[in-house]
C-alpha atoms as a PDB file:
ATOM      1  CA  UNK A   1      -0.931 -22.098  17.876  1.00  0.00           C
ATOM      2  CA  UNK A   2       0.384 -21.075  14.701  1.00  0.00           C
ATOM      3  CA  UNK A   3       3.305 -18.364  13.937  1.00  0.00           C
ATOM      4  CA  UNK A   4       1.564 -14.872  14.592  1.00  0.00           C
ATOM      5  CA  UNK A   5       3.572 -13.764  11.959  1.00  0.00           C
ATOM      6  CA  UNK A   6       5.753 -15.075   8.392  1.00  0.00           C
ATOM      7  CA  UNK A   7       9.322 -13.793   7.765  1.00  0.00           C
ATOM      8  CA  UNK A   8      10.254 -12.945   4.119  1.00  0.00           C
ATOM      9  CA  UNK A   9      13.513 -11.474   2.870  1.00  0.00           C
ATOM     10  CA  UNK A  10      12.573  -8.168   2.653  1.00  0.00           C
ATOM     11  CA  UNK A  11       9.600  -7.630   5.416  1.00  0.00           C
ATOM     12  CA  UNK A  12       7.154  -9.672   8.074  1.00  0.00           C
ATOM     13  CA  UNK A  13       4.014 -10.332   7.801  1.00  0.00           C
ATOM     14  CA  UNK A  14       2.137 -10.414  10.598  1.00  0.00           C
ATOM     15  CA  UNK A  15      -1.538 -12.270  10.053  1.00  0.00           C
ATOM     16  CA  UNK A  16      -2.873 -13.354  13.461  1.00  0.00           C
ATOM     17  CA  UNK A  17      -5.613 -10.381  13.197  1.00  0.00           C
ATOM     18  CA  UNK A  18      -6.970 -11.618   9.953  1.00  0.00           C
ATOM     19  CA  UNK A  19      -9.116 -14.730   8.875  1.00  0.00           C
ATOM     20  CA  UNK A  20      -7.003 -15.760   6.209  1.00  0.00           C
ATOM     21  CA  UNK A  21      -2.995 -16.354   6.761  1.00  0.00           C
ATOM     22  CA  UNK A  22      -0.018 -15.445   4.377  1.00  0.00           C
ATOM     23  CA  UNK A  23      -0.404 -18.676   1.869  1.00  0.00           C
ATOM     24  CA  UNK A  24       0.898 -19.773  -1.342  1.00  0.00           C
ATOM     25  CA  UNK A  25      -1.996 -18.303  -3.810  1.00  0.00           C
ATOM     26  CA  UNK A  26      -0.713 -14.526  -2.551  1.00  0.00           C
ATOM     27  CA  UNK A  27       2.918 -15.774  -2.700  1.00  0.00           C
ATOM     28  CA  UNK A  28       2.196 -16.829  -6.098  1.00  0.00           C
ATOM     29  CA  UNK A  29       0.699 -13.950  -7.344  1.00  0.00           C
ATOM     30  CA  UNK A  30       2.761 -11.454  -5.794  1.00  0.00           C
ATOM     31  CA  UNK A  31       5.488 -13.165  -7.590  1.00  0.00           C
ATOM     32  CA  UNK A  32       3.961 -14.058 -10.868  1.00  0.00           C
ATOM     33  CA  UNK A  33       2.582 -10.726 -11.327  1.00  0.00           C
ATOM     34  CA  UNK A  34       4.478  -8.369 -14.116  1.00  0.00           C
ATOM     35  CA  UNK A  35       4.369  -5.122 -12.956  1.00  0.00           C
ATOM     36  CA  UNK A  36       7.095  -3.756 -15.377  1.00  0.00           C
ATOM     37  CA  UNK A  37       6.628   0.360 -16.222  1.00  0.00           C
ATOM     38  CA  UNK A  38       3.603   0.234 -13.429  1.00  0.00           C
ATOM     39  CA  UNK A  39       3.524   3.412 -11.855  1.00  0.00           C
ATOM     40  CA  UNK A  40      -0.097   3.102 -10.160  1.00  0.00           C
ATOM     41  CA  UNK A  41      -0.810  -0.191  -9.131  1.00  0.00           C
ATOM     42  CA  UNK A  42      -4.492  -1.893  -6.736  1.00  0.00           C
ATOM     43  CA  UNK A  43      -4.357  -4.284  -4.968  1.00  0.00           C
ATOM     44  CA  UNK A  44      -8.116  -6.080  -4.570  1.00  0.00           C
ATOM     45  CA  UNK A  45      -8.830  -7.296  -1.607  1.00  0.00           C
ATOM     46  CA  UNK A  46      -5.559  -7.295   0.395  1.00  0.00           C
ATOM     47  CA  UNK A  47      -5.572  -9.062   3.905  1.00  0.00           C
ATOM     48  CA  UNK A  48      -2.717  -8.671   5.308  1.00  0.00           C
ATOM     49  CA  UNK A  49      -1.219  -6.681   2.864  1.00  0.00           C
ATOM     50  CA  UNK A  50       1.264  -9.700   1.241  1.00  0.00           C
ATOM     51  CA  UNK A  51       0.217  -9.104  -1.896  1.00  0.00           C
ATOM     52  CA  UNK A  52       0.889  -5.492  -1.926  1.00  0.00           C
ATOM     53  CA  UNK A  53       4.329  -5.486  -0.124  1.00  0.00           C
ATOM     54  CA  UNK A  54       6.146  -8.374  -2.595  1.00  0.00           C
ATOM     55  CA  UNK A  55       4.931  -6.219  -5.623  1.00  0.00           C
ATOM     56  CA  UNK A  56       6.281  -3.374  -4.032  1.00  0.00           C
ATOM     57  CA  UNK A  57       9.358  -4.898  -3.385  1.00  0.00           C
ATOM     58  CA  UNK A  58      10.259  -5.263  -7.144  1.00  0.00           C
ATOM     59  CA  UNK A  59       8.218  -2.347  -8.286  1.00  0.00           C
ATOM     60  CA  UNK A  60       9.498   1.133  -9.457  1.00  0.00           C
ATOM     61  CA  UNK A  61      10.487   3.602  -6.912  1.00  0.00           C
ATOM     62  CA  UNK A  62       8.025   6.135  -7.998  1.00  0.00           C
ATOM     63  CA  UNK A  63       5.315   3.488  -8.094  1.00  0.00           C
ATOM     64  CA  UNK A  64       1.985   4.406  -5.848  1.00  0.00           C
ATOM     65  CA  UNK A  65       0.012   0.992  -4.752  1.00  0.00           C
ATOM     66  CA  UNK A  66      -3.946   1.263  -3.398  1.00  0.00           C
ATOM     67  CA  UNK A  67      -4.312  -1.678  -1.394  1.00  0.00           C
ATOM     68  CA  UNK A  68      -8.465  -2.211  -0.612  1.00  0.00           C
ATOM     69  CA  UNK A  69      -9.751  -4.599   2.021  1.00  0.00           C
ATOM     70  CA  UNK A  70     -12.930  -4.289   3.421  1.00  0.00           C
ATOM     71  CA  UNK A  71     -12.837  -6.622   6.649  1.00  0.00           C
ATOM     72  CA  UNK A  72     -12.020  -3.937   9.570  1.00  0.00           C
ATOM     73  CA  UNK A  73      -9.489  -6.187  11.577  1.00  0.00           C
ATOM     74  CA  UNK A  74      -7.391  -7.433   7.890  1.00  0.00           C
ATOM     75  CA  UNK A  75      -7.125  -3.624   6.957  1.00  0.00           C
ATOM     76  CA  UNK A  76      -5.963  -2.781  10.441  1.00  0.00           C
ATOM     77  CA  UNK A  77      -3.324  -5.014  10.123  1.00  0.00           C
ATOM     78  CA  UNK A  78      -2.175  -4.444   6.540  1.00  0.00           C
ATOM     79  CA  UNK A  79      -1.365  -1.335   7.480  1.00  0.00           C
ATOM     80  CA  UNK A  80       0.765  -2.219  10.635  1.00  0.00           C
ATOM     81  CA  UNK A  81       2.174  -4.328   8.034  1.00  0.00           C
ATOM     82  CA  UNK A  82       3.108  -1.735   5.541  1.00  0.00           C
ATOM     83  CA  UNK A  83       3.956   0.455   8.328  1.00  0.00           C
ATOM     84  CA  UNK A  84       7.134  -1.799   9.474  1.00  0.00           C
ATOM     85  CA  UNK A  85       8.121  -1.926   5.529  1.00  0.00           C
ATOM     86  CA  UNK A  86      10.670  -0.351   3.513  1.00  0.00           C
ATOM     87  CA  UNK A  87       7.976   1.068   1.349  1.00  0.00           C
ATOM     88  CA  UNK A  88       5.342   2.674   3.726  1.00  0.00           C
ATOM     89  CA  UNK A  89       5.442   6.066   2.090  1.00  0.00           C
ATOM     90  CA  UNK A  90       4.280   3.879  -1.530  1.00  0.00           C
ATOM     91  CA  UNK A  91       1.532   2.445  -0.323  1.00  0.00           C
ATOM     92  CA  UNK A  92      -1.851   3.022   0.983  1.00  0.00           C
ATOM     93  CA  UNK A  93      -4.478   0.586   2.432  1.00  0.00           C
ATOM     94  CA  UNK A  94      -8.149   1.618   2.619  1.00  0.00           C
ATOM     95  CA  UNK A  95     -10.783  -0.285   4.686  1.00  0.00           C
ATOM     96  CA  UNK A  96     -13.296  -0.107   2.020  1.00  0.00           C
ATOM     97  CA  UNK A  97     -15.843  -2.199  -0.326  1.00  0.00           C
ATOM     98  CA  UNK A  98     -14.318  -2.569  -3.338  1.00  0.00           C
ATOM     99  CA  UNK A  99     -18.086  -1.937  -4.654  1.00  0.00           C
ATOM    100  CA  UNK A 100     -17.843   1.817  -4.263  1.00  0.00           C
ATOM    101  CA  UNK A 101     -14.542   2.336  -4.595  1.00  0.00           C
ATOM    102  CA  UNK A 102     -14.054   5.108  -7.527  1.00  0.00           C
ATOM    103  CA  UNK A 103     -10.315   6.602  -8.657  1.00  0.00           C
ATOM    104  CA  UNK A 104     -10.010   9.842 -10.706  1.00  0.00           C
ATOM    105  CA  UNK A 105      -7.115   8.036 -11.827  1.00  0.00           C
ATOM    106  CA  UNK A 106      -6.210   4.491 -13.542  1.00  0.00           C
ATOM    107  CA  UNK A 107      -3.959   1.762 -12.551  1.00  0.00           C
ATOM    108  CA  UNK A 108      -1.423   0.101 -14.772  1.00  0.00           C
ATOM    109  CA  UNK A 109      -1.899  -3.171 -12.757  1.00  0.00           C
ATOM    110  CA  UNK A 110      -4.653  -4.766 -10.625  1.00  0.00           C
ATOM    111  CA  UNK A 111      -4.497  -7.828  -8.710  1.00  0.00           C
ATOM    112  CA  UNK A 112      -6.625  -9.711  -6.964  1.00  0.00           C
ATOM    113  CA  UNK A 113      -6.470 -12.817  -4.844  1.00  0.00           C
ATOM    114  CA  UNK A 114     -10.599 -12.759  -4.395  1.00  0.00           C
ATOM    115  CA  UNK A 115     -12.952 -15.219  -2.344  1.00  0.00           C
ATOM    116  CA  UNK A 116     -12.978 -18.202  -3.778  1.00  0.00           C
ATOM    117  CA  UNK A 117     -15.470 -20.426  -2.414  1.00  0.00           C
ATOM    118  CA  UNK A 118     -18.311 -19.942  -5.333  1.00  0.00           C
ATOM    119  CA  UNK A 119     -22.211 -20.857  -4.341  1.00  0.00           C
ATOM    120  CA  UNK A 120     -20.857 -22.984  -1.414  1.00  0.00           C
ATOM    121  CA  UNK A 121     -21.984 -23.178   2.786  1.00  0.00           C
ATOM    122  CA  UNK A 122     -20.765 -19.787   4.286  1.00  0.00           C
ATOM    123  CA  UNK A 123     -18.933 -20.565   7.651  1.00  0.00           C
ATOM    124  CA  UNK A 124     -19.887 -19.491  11.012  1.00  0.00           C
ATOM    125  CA  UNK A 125     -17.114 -16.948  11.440  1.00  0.00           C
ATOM    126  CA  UNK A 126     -18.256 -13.849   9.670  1.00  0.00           C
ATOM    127  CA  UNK A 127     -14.862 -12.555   9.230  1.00  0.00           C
ATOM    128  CA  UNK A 128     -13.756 -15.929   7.850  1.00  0.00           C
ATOM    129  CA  UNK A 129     -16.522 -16.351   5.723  1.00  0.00           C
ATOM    130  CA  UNK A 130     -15.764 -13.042   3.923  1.00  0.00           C
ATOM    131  CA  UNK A 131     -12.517 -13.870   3.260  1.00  0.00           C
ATOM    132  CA  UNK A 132     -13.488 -17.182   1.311  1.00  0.00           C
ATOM    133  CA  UNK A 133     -16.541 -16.785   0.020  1.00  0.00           C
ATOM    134  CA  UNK A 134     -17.623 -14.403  -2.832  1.00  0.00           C
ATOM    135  CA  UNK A 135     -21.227 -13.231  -1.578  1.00  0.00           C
ATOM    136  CA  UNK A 136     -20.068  -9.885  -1.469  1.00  0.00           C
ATOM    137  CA  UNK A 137     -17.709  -9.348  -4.309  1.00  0.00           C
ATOM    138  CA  UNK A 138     -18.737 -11.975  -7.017  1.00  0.00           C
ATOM    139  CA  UNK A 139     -16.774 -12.039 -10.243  1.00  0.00           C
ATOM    140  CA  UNK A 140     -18.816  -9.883 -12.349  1.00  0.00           C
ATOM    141  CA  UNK A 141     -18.755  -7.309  -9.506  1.00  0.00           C
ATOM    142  CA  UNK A 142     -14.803  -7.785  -9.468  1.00  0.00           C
ATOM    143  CA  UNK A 143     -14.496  -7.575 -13.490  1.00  0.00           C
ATOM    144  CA  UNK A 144     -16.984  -4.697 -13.695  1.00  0.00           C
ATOM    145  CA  UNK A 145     -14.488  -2.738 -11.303  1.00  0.00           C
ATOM    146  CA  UNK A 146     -11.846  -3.690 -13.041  1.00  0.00           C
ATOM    147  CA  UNK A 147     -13.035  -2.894 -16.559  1.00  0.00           C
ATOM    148  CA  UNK A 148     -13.863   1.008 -15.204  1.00  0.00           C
ATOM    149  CA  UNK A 149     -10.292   0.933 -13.192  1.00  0.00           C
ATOM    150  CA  UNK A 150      -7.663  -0.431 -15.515  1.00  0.00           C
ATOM    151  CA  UNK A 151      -5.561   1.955 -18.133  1.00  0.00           C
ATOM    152  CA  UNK A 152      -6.137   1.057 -21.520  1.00  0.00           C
ATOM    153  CA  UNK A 153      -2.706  -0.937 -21.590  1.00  0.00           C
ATOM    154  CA  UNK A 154      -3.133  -1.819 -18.174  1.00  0.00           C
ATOM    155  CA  UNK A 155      -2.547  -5.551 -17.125  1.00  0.00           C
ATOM    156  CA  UNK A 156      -5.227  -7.171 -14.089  1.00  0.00           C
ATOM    157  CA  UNK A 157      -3.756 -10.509 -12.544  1.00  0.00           C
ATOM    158  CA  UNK A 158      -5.878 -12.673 -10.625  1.00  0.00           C
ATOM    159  CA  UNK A 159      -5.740 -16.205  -8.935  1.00  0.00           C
ATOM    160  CA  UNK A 160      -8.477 -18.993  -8.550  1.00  0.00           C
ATOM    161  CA  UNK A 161      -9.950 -21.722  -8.552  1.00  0.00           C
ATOM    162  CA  UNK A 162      -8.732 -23.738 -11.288  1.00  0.00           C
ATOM    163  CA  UNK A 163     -12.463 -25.113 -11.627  1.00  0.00           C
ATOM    164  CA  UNK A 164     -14.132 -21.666 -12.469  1.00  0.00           C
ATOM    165  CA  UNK A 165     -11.635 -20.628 -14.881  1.00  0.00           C
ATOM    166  CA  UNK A 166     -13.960 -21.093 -17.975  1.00  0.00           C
ATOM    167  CA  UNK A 167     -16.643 -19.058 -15.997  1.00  0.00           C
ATOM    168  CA  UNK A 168     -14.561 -16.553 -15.284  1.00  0.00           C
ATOM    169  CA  UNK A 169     -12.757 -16.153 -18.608  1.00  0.00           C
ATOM    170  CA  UNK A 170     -16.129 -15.702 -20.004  1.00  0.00           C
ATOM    171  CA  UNK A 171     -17.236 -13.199 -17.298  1.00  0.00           C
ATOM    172  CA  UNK A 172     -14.469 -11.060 -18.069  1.00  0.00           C
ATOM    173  CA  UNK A 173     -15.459 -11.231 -21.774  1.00  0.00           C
ATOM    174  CA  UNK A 174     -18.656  -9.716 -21.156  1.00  0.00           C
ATOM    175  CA  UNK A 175     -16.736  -6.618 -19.950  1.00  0.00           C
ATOM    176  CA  UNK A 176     -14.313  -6.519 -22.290  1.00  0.00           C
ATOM    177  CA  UNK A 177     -11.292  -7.970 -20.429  1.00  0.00           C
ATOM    178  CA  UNK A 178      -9.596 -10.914 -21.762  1.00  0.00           C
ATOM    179  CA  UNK A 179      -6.537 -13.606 -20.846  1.00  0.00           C
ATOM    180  CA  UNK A 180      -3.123 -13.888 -21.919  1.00  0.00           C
ATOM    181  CA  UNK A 181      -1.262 -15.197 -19.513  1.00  0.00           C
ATOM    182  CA  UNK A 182      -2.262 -18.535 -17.908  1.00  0.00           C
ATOM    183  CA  UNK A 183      -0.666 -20.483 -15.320  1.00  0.00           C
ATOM    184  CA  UNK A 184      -2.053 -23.849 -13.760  1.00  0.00           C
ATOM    185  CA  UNK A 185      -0.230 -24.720 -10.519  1.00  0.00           C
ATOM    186  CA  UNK A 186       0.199 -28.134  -9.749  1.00  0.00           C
ATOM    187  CA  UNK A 187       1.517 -29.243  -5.859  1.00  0.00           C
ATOM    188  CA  UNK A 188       2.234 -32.648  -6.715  1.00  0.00           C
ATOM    189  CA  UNK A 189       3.965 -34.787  -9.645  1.00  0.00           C
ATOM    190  CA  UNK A 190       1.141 -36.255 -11.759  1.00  0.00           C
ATOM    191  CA  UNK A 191      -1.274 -33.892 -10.031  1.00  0.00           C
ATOM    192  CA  UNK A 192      -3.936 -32.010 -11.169  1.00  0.00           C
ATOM    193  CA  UNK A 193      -4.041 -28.134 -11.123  1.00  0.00           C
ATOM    194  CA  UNK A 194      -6.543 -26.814  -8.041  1.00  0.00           C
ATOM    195  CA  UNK A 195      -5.508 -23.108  -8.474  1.00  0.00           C
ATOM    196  CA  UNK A 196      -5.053 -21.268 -11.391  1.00  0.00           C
ATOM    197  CA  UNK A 197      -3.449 -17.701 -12.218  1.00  0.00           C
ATOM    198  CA  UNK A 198      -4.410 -15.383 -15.284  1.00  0.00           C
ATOM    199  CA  UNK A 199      -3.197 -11.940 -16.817  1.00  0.00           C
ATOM    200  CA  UNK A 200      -5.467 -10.016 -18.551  1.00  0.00           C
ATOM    201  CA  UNK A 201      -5.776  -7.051 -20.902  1.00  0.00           C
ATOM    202  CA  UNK A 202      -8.050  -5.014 -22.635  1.00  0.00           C
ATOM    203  CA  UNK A 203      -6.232  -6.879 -25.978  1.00  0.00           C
ATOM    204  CA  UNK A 204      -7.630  -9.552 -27.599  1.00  0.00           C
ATOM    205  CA  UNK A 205      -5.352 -12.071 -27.971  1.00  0.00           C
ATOM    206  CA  UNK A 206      -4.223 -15.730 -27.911  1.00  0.00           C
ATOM    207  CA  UNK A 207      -4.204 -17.225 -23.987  1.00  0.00           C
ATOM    208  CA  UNK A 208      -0.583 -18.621 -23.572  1.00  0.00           C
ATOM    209  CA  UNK A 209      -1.068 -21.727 -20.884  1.00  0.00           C
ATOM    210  CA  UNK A 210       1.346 -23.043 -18.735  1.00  0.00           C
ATOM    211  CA  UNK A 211       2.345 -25.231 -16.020  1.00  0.00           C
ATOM    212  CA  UNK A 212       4.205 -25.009 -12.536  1.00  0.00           C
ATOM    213  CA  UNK A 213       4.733 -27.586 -10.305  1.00  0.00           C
ATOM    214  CA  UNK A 214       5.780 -26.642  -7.182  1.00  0.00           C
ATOM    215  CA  UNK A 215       6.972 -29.481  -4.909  1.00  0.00           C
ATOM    216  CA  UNK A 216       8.904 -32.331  -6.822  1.00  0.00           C
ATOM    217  CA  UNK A 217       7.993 -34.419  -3.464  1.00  0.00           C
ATOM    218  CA  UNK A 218       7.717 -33.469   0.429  1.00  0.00           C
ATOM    219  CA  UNK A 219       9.095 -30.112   1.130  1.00  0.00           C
ATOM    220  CA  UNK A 220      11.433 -30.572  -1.763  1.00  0.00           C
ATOM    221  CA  UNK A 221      10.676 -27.698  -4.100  1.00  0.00           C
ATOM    222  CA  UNK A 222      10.550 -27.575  -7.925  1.00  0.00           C
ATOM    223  CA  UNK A 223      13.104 -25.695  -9.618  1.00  0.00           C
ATOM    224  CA  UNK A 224      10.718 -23.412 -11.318  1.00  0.00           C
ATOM    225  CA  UNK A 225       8.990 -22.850  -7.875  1.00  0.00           C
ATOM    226  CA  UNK A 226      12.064 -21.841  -6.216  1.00  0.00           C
ATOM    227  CA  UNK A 227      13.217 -19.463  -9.336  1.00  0.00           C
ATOM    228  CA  UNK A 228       9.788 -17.764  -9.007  1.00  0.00           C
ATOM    229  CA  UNK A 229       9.593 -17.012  -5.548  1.00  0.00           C
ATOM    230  CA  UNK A 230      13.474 -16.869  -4.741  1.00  0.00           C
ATOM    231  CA  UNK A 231      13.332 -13.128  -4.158  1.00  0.00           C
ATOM    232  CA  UNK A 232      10.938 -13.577  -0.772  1.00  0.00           C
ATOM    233  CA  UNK A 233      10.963 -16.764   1.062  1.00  0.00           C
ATOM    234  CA  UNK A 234      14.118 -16.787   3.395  1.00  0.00           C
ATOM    235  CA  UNK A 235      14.802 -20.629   2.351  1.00  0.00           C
ATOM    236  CA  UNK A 236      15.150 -19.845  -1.715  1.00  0.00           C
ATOM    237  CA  UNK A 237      18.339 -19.627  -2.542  1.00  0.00           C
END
């Protein structure tokens, strides 16, 4: 059986109540994410809350994050998980559908780490299957959101598929949302990218691509993989 729970610098996860486990998409974008001057900040589909806690971690101390999940068990959890954190009192987790959630106020930053198996076999395990799979929050349901949450400077982060990117750039066009920030991760030398993370804005602008390898060979992580994440996992020095 797997570890129940993941240790990071700063606060545990634990992730045996939910379908899917503290990875290295939410790492990423939990690290990756600016959140600099965010004082309201959402969190899209949360799990076990990982996403939520690192940004809180490095976030102001006057910021307020909205964490939404909408699987009963994950939300359950995220808050047990916020509740053993340094930063329970700045942030809230809703068991909700992110269809009908509304906020009087916007958020400076959204992120999202979103089901990611597109038009593919749904999996026995209901609570599984709406982890991975995007039947019930498809990208244009996700961008819609976003375009009618985000503050007119606000920033929305996201990681995916590397595969769908074009589809989903042009998605978010249609709403008025478009990329900046691009980074293709790669998990092997002379690999090619199989996730992909992207900033964007209300701002029309030139997409800046990049690249980030994260294991130079076996367990023996890339300098740029260790700078980015140094502030969580226990082993970055």
């Amino acid at each position: 059986m797997s570890n129940p729970y993941f240790q990071f610098k700063q606060f545990v996860v634990w992730h045996d109540k939910c379908a899917m486990k503290v990875g290295t998409d939410g790492v990423l974008l939990g690290a990756w994410t600016s959140i600099q001057g965010a004082h309201r900040i959402l969190d899209i589909g949360t799990g076990t809350g990982l996403v939520a806690l690192m940004l809180a971690q490095r976030s102001l101390s006057d910021s307020y994050i909205v964490a939404l999940e909408i699987d009963e068990a994950a939300a359950e959890q995220a808050k047990e998980n916020v509740s053993r954190s340094p930063w329970k009192n700045r942030i809230e987790v809703l068991q909700t559908d992110f269809r009908f959630y509304h906020s009087a106020e916007k958020f400076d930053v959204i992120v999202s780490n979103p089901p990611y198996f597109v038009d593919s076999l749904t999996c026995s395990d209901q609570q599984r299957s709406t982890a991975r799979h995007n039947n019930s929050l498809t990208y244009e349901i996700l961008f819609k959101g976003v375009s009618e949450l985000l503050a007119k400077e606000g920033k929305f982060a996201i990681v995916i598929p590397t595969d769908v990117v074009d589809r989903v750039k042009l998605i978010a066009v249609n709403y008025g949302i478009y990329a900046f920030k691009q980074l293709n991760v790669v998990t092997k030398p002379g690999g090619t990218p199989k996730r992909t993370l992207i900033c964007f804005s209300f701002k029309k602008q030139v997409c800046l691509i990049e690249e980030l390898l994260t294991e130079v060979s076996r367990h023996q992580y890339s300098e740029e993989y260790i700078a980015l994440t140094r502030e969580y996992y226990l082993n970055m020095k």
